[in-house]
C-alpha atoms as a PDB file:
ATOM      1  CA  UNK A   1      39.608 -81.900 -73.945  1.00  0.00           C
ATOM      2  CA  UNK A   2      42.247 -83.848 -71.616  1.00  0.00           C
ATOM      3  CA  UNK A   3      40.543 -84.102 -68.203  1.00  0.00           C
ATOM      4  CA  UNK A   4      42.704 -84.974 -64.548  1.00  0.00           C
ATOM      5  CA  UNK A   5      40.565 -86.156 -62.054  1.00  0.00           C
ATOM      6  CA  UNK A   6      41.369 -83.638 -58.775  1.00  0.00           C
ATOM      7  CA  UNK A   7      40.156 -84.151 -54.936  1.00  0.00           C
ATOM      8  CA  UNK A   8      40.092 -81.970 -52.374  1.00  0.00           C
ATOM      9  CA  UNK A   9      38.569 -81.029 -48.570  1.00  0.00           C
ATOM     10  CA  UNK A  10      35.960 -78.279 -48.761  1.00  0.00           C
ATOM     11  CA  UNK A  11      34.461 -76.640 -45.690  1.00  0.00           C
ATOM     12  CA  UNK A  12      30.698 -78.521 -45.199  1.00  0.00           C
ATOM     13  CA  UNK A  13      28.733 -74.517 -45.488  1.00  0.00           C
ATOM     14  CA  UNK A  14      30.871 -73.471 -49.203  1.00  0.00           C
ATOM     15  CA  UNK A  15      29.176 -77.157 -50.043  1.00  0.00           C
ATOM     16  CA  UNK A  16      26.069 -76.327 -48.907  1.00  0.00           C
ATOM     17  CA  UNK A  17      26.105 -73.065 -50.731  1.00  0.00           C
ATOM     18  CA  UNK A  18      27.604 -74.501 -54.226  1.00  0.00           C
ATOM     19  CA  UNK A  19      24.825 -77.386 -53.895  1.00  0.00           C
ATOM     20  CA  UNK A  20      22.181 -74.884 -53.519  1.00  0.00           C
ATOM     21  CA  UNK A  21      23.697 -73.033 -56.549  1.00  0.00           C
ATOM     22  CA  UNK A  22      23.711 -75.743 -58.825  1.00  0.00           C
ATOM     23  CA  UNK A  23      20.181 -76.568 -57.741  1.00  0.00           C
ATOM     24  CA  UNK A  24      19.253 -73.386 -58.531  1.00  0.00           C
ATOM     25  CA  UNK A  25      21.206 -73.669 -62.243  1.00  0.00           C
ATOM     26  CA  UNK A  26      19.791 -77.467 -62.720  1.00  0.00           C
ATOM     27  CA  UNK A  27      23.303 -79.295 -63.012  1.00  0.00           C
ATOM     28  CA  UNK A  28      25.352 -81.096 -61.108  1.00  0.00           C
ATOM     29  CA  UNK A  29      28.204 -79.722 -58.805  1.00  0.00           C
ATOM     30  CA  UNK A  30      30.930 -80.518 -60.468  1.00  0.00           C
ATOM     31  CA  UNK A  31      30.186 -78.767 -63.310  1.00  0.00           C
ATOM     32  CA  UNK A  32      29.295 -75.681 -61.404  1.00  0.00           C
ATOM     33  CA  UNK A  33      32.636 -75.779 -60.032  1.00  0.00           C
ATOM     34  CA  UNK A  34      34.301 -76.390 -63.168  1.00  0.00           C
ATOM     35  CA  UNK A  35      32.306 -73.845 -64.631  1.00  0.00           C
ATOM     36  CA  UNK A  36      33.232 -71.450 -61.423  1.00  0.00           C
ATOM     37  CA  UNK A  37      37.303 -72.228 -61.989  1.00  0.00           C
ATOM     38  CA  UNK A  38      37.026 -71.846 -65.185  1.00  0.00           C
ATOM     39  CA  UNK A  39      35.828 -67.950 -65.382  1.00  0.00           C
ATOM     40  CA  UNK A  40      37.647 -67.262 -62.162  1.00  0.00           C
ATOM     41  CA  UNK A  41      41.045 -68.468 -63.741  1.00  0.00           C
ATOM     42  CA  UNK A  42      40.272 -66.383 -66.607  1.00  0.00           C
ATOM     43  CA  UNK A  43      39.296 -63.151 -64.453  1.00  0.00           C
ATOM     44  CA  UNK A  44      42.765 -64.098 -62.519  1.00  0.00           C
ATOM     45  CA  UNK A  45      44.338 -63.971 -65.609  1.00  0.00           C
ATOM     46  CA  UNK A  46      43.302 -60.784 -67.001  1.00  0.00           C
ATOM     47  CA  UNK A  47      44.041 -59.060 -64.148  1.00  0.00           C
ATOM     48  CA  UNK A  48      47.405 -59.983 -64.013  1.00  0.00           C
ATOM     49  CA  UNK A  49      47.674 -58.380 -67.109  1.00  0.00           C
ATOM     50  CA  UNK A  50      46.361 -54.976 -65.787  1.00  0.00           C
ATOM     51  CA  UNK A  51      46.631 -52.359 -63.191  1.00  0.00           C
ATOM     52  CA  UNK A  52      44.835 -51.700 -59.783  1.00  0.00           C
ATOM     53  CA  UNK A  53      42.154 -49.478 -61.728  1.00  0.00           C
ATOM     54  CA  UNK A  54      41.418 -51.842 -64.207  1.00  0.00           C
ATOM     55  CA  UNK A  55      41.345 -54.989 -61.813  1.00  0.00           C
ATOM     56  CA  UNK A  56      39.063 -52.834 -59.790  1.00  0.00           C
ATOM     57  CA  UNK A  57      36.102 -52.719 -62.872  1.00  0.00           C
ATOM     58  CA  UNK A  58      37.156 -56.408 -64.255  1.00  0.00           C
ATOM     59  CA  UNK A  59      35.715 -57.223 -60.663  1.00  0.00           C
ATOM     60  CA  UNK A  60      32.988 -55.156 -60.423  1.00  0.00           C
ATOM     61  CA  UNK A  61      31.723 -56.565 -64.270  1.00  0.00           C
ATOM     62  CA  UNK A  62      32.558 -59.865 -62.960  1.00  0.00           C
ATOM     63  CA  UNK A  63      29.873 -59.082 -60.133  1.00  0.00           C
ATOM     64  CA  UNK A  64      27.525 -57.953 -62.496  1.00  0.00           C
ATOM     65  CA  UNK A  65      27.548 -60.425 -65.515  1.00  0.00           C
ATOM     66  CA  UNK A  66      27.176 -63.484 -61.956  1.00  0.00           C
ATOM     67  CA  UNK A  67      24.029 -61.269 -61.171  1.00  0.00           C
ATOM     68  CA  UNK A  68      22.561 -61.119 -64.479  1.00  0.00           C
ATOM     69  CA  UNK A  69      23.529 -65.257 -64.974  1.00  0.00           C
ATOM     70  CA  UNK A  70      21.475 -65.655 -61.821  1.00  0.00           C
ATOM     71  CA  UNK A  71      18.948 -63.626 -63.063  1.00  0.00           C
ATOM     72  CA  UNK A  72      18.510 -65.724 -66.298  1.00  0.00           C
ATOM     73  CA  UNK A  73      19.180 -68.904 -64.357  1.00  0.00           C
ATOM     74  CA  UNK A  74      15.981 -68.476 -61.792  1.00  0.00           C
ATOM     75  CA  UNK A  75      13.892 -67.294 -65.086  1.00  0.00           C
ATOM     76  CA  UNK A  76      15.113 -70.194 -66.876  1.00  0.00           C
ATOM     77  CA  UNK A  77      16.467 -67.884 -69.840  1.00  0.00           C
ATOM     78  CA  UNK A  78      19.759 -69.618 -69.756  1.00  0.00           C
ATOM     79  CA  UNK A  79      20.926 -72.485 -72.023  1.00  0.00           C
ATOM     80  CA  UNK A  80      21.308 -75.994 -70.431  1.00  0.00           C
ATOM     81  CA  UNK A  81      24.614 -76.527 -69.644  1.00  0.00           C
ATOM     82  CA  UNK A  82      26.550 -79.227 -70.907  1.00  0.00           C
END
């Protein structure tokens, strides 16, 4: 995968939070970010494709499935992330 290295200013609390987060997960911040922009750009996608009632439960399962990742992430059920 082609990579482009991007920089940007972040408010010092949505670092503090993303920092505890990836604590939390056991890998670094960037990847947690990655990995957040990733499925975010995704969920942006689909619901671009779809109406208000549909965007509506793509957001609440998005809520959901981050729940149940968090879930297996403070068990340590979750697979080490590469």
């Amino acid at each position: 995968m082609e990579k482009e290295k991007v920089s940007f200013w972040i408010p010092k609390d949505i670092l503090e939070r993303l920092d505890k987060i990836a604590k939390i997960a056991d890998i670094d911040r960037t990847k947690l970010i990655l990995i957040m922009l990733d499925e975010l750009s995704k969920t942006l996608d689909a619901c671009g494709k779809v109406g208000i009632l549909q965007l509506s439960v793509l957001i609440r399962n998005c809520g959901e499935k981050m729940n149940e990742w968090a879930k297996n992430v403070k068990k340590k059920k979750v697979e080490p992330l590469d």
